[in-house]
Protein backbone atom coordinates (compact mmCIF):
# COMPACT_ATOMS: atom_id res chain seq x y z
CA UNK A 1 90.67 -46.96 -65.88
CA UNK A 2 92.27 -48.12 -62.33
CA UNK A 3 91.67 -51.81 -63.69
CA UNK A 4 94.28 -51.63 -66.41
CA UNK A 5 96.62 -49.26 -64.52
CA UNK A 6 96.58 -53.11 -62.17
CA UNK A 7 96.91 -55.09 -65.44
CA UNK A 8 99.93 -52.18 -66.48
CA UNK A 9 101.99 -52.79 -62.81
CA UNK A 10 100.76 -56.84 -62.77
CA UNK A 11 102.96 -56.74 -65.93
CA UNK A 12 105.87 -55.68 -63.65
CA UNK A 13 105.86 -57.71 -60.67
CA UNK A 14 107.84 -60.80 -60.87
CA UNK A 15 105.50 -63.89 -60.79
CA UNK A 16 102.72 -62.52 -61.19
CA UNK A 17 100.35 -63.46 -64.06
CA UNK A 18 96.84 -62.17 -65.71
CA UNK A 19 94.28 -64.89 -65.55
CA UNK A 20 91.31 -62.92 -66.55
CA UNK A 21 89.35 -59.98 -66.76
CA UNK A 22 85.58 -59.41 -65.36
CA UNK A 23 83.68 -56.32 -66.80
CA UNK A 24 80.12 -56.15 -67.43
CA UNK A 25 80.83 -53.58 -70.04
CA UNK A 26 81.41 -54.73 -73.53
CA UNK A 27 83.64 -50.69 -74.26
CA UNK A 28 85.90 -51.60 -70.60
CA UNK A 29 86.51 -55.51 -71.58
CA UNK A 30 87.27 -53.91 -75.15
CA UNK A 31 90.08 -51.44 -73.64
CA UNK A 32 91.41 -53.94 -70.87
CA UNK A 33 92.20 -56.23 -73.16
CA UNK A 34 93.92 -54.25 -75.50
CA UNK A 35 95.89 -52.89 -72.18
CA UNK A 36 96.64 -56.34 -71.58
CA UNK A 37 97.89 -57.54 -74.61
CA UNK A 38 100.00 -54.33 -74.87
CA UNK A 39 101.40 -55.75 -71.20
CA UNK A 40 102.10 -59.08 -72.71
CA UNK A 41 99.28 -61.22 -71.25
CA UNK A 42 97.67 -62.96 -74.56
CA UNK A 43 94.29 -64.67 -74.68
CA UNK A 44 93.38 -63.48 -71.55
CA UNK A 45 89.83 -65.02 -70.88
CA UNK A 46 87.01 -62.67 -69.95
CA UNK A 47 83.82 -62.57 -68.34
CA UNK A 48 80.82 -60.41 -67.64
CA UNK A 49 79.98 -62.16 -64.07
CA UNK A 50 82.11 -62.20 -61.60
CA UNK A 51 80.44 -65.16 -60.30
CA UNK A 52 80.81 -67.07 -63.30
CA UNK A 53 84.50 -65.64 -63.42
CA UNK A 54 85.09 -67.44 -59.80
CA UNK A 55 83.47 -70.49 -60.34
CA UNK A 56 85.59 -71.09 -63.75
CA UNK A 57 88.64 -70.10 -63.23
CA UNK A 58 91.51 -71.42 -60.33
CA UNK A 59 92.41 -67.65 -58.88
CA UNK A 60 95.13 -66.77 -56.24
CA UNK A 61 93.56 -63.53 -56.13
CA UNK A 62 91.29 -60.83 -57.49
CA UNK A 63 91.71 -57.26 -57.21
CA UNK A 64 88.48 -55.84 -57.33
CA UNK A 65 88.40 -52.03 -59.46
CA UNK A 66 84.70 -51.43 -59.88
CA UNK A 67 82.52 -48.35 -59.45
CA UNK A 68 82.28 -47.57 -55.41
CA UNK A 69 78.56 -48.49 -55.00
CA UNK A 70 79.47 -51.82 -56.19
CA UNK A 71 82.04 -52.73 -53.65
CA UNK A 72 80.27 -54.06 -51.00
CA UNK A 73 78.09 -56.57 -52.45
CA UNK A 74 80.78 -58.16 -54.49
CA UNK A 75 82.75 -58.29 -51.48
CA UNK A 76 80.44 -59.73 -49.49
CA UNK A 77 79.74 -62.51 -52.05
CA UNK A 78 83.50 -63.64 -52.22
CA UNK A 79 84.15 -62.96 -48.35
CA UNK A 80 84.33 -66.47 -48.00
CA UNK A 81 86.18 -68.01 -50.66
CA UNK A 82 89.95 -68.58 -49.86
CA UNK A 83 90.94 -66.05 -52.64
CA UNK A 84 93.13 -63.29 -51.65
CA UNK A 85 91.17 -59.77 -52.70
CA UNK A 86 92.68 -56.74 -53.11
CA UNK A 87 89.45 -53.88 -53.01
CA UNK A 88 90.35 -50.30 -54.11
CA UNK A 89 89.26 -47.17 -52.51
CA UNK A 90 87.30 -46.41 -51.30
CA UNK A 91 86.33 -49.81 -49.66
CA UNK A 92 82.44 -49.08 -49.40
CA UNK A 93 80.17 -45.66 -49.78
CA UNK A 94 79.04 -46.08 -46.39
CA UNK A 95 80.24 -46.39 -42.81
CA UNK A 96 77.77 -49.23 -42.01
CA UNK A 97 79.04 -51.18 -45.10
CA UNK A 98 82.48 -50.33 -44.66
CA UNK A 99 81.90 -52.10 -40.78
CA UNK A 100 80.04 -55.34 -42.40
CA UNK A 101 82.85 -55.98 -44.44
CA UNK A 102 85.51 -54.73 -41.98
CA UNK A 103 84.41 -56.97 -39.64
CA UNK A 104 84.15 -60.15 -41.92
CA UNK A 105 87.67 -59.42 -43.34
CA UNK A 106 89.29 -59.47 -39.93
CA UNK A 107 87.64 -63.15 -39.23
CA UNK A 108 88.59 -64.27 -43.36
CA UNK A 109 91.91 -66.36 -43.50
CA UNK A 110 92.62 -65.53 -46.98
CA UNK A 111 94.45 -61.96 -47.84
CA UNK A 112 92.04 -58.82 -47.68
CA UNK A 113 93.84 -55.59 -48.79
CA UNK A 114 92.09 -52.23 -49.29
CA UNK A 115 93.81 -50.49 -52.33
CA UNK A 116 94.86 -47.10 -50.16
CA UNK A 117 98.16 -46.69 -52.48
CA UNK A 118 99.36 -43.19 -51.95
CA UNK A 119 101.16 -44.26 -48.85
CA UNK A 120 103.01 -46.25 -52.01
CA UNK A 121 104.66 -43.22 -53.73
CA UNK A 122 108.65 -43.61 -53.54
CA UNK A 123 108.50 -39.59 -52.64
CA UNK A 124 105.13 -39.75 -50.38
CA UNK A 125 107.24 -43.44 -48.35
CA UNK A 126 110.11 -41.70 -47.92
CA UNK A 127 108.63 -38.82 -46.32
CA UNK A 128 106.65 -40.95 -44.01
CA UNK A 129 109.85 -43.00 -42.79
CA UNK A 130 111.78 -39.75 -42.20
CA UNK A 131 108.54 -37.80 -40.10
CA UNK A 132 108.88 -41.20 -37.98
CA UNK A 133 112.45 -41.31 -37.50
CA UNK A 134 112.24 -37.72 -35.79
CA UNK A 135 114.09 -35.71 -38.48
CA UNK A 136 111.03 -32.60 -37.83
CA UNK A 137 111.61 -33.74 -33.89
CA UNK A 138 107.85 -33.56 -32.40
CA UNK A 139 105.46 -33.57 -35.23
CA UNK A 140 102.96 -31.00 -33.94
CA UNK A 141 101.34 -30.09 -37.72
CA UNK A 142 100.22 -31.84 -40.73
CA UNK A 143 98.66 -29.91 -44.09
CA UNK A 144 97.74 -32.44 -47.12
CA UNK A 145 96.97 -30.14 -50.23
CA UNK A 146 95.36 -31.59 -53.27
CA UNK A 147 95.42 -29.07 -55.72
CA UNK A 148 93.64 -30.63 -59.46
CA UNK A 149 91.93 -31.10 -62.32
CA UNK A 150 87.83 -32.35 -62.10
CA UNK A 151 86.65 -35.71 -62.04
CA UNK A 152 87.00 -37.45 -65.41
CA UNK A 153 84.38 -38.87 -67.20
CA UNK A 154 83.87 -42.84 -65.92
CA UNK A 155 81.17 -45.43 -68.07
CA UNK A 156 77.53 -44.76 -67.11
CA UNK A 157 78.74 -41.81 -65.40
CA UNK A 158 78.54 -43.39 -61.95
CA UNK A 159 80.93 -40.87 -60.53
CA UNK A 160 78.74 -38.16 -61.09
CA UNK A 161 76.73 -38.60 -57.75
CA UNK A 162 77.39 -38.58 -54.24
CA UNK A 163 74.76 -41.86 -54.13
CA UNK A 164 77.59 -44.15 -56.09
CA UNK A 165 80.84 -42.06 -55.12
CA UNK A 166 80.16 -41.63 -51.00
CA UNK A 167 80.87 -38.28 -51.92
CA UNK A 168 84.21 -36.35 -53.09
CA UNK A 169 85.63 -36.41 -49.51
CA UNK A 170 85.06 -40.42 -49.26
CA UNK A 171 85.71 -40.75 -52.99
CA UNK A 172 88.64 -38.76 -53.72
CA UNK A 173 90.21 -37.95 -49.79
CA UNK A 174 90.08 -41.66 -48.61
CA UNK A 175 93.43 -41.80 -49.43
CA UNK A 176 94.66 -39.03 -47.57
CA UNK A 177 92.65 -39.56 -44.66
CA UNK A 178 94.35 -42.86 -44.54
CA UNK A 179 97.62 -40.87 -44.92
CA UNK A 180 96.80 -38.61 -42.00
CA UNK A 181 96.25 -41.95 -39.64
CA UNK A 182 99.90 -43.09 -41.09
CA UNK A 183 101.76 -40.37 -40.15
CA UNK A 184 100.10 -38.91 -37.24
CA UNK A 185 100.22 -42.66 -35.49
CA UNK A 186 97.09 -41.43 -33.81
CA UNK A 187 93.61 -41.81 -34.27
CA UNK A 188 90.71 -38.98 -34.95
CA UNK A 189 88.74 -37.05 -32.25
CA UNK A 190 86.97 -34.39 -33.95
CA UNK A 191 86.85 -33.03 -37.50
CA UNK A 192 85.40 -29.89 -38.82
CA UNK A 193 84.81 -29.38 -42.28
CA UNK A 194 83.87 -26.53 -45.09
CA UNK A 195 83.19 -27.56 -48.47
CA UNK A 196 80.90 -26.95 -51.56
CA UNK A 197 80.26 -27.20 -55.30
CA UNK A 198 81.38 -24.08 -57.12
CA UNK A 199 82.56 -24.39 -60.95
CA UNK A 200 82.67 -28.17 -61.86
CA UNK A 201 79.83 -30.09 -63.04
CA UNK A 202 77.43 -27.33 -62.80
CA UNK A 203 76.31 -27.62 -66.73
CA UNK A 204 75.74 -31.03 -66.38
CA UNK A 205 72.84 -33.24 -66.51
CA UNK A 206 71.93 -37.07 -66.40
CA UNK A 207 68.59 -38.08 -67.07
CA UNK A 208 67.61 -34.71 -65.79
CA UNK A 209 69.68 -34.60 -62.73
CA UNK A 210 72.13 -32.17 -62.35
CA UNK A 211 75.68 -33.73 -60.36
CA UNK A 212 75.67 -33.40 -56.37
CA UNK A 213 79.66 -33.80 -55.91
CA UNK A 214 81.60 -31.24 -54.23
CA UNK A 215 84.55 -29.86 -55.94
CA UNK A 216 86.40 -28.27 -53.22
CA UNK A 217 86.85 -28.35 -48.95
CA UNK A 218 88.90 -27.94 -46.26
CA UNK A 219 88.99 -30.11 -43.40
CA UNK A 220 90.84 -29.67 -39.98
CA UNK A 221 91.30 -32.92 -37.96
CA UNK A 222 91.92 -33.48 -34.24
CA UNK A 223 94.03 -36.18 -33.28
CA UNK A 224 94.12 -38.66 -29.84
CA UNK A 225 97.84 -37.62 -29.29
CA UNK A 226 97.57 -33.74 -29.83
CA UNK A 227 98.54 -33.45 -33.07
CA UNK A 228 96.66 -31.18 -36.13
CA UNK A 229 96.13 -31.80 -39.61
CA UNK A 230 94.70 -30.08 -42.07
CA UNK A 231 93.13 -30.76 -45.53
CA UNK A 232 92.91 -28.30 -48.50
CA UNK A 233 91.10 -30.04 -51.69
CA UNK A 234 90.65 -28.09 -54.83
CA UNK A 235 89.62 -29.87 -58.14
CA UNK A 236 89.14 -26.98 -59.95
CA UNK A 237 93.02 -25.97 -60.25
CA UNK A 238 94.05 -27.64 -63.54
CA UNK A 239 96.85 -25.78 -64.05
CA UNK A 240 98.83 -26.24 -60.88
CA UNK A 241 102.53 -26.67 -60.84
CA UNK A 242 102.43 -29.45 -57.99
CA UNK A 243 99.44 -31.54 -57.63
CA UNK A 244 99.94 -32.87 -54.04
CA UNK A 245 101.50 -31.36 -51.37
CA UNK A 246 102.43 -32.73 -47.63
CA UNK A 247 103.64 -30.78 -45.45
CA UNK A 248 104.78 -31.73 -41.73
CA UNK A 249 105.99 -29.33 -39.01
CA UNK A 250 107.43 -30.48 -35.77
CA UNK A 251 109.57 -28.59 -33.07
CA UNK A 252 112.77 -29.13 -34.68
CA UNK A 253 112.07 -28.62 -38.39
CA UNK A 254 109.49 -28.65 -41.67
CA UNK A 255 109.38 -31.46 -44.01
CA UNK A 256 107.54 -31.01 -47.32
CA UNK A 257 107.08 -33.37 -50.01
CA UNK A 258 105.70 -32.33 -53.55
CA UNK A 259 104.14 -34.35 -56.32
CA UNK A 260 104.74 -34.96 -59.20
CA UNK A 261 108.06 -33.16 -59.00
CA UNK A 262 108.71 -35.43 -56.18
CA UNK A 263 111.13 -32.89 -54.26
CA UNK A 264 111.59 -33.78 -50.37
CA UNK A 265 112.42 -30.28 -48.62
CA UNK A 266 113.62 -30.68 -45.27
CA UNK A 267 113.89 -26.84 -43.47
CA UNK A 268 115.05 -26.72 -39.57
CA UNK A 269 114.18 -24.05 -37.11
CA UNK A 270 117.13 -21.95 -37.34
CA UNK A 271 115.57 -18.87 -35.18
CA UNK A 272 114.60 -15.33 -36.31
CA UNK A 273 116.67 -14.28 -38.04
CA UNK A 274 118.85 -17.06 -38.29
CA UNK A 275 120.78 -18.32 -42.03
CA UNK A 276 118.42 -20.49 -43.87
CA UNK A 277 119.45 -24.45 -44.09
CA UNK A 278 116.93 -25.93 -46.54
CA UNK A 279 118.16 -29.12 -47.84
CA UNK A 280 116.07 -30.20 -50.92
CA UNK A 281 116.17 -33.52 -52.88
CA UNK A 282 114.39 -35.21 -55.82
CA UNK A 283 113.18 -38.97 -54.69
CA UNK A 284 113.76 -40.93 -57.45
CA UNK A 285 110.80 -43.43 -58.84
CA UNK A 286 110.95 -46.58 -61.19
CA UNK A 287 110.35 -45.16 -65.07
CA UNK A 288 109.03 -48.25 -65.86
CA UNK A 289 106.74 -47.49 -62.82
CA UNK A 290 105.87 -44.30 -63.39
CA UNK A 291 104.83 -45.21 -66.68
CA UNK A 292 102.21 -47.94 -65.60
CA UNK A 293 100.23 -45.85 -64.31
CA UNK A 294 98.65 -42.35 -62.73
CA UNK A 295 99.89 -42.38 -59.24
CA UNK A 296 103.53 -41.51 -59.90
CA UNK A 297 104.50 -45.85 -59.41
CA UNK A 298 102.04 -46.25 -55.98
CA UNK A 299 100.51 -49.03 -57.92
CA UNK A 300 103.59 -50.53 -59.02
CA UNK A 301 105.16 -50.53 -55.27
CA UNK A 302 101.82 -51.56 -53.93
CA UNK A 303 101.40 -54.54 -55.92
CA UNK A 304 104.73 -55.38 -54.77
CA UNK A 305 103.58 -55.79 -51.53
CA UNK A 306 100.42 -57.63 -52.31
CA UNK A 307 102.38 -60.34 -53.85
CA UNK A 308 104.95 -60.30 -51.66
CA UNK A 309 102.35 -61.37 -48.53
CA UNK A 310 100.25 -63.56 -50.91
CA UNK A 311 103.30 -65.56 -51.57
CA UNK A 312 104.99 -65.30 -48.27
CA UNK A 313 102.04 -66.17 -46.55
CA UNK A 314 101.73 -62.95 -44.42
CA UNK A 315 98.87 -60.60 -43.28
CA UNK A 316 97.68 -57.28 -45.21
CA UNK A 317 99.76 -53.99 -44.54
CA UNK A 318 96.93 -51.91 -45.43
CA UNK A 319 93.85 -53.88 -43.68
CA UNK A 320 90.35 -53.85 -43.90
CA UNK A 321 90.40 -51.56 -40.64
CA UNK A 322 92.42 -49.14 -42.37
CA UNK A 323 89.98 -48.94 -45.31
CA UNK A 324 86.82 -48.56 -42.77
CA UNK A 325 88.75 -45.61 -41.08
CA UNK A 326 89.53 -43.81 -44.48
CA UNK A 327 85.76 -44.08 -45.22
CA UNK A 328 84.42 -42.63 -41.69
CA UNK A 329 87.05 -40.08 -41.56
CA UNK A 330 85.18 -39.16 -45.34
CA UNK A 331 81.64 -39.44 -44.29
CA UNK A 332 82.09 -37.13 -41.43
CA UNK A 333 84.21 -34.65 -42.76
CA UNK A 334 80.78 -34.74 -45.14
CA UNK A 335 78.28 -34.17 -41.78
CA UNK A 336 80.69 -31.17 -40.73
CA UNK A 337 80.22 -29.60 -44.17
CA UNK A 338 76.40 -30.52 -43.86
CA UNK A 339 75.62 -29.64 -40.47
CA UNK A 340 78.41 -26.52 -40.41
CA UNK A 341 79.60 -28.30 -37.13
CA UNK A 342 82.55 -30.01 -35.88
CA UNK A 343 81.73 -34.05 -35.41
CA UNK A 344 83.30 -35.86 -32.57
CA UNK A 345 85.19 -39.09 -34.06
CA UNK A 346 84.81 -42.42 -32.44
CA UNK A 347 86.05 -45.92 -33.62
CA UNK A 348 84.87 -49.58 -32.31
């Protein structure tokens, strides 16, 4: 599914062009190129090894959108080709293959981007540049609120398990664990987690095996430079109005953010008592862009950016580091919820 929302948002970034499409699934080659024709790329070629795939074809880049588990091998087989690679989230299941391939991206002259979009969102960007140009003053407080339906049904069911995923909190909260690290500007010290499995996935079975991934938490976070974030995770709540929510609080004002009515409320401390001045806008997104896609244009914007370096010649915004910090900040929000401890954070 994330492999033709990429083909959708390749479509719409100037220069860019299909080559081919790797699946070893006959039902996903099927769909993608369907999605692709529907984008305009005709007799795209296709493969069922990615090896063959490399060795055949002339590639600027790949953008690699396979299930989790798989990540780190293929990565490590194309580490040293001079192909840019673009890996979604999360970039490995596990901190010690998230460091292997950290640390051979970082020596790699080619482009290595981990696929972290939700700092891509026109509404979830904007909020970002205006916590960092001080309009909340100090930022003291930070609450991320996913709020959602369960995990959909993927081929094989490979998201099913905790084994393949990394678990919901490396799977799912990657992204705004990388979020947290963007707008705090600090690092982790400590987090302290509470999680479990209560309504999702319960009925199921697979080859006898009944699903291991959690379906709700929430995670508090201790940062280097003081500051406290917070996140609340439910994917039982189908029905909500708003399925994202940041919130930032600093000593001059709040600044929310919603998605996927993509409102920007901006509230100063007025004192007790004092007359309300909440300012509230809509932060307007690309239709074309939101229509490529599930993450309200991130994929779109991101792309953007991948091009725009691959062309240009310039190194990753979102690294390799920042995809190995996403994935520890996961795992050991997942030892807190295991152990019913806080775990002390510490980074290479």
């Amino acid at each position: 599914m994330m492999g033709r929302e990429h083909i959708q948002n390749i479509a719409l970034v100037p220069g860019a062009e299909l080559s081919a499409i790797c699946d070893t699934n006959k039902a996903s080659i099927d769909a993608s190129k369907r999605t692709a024709g529907a984008a305009g790329f005709e007799n795209i070629k296709t493969y069922n090894d990615y090896k063959q795939l490399v060795a055949a074809e002339t590639l600027d880049a790949i953008i690699i959108a396979t299930p989790n588990f798989t990540h780190a091998d293929i990565v490590l087989d194309l580490i040293d080709t001079d192909i840019a690679l673009l890996v979604e989230k999360p970039l490995c299941t596990t901190i010690i293959d998230a460091e292997r391939v950290a640390d051979l991206a970082q020596k790699r002259k080619a482009l290595f981007w981990t696929g972290l979009e939700y700092r891509y969102m026109p509404p979830v960007a904007e909020f970002v540049k205006r916590v960092h140009a001080g309009d909340i003053g100090a930022l003291q407080m930070l609450t991320i609120r996913e709020h959602r339906f369960p995990f959909l049904p993927k081929v094989e069911n490979w998201n099913r398990f905790s084994r393949n995923t990394g678990g919901t909190l490396v799977e799912k909260c990657c992204h705004f664990f990388d979020l947290m690290r963007l707008i705090v500007r600090s690092e982790p010290t400590k987090i302290y987690a509470s999680g479990a499995m209560n309504v999702n996935h319960l009925d199921e079975r697979y080859d006898g095996e009944t699903p291991d991934i959690i379906d709700n938490a929430l995670a508090i976070v201790d940062f280097q430079n003081g500051v406290r974030a917070q996140l609340d995770l439910c994917m039982f709540a189908d029905g909500s109005e708003e399925q994202e929510e940041i919130c930032a609080v600093g000593d001059a004002a709040k600044l929310e953010v919603k998605i996927p009515s993509a409102k920007l409320i901006h509230s100063p401390r007025t004192g007790f008592g004092g007359a309300k001045q909440i300012k509230t806008e809509i932060i307007e997104t690309d239709a074309a862009a939101l229509s490529a896609g599930h993450h309200h244009g991130a994929t779109y914007h991101q792309l953007l950016d991948f091009h725009s370096a691959l062309v240009d010649g310039r190194s990753a915004t979102v690294t390799a580091i920042d995809g190995l910090r996403s994935v520890v900040m996961g795992a050991v929000a997942h030892q807190s919820i295991e152990t019913g401890q806080a775990v002390e954070v510490s980074f290479k």
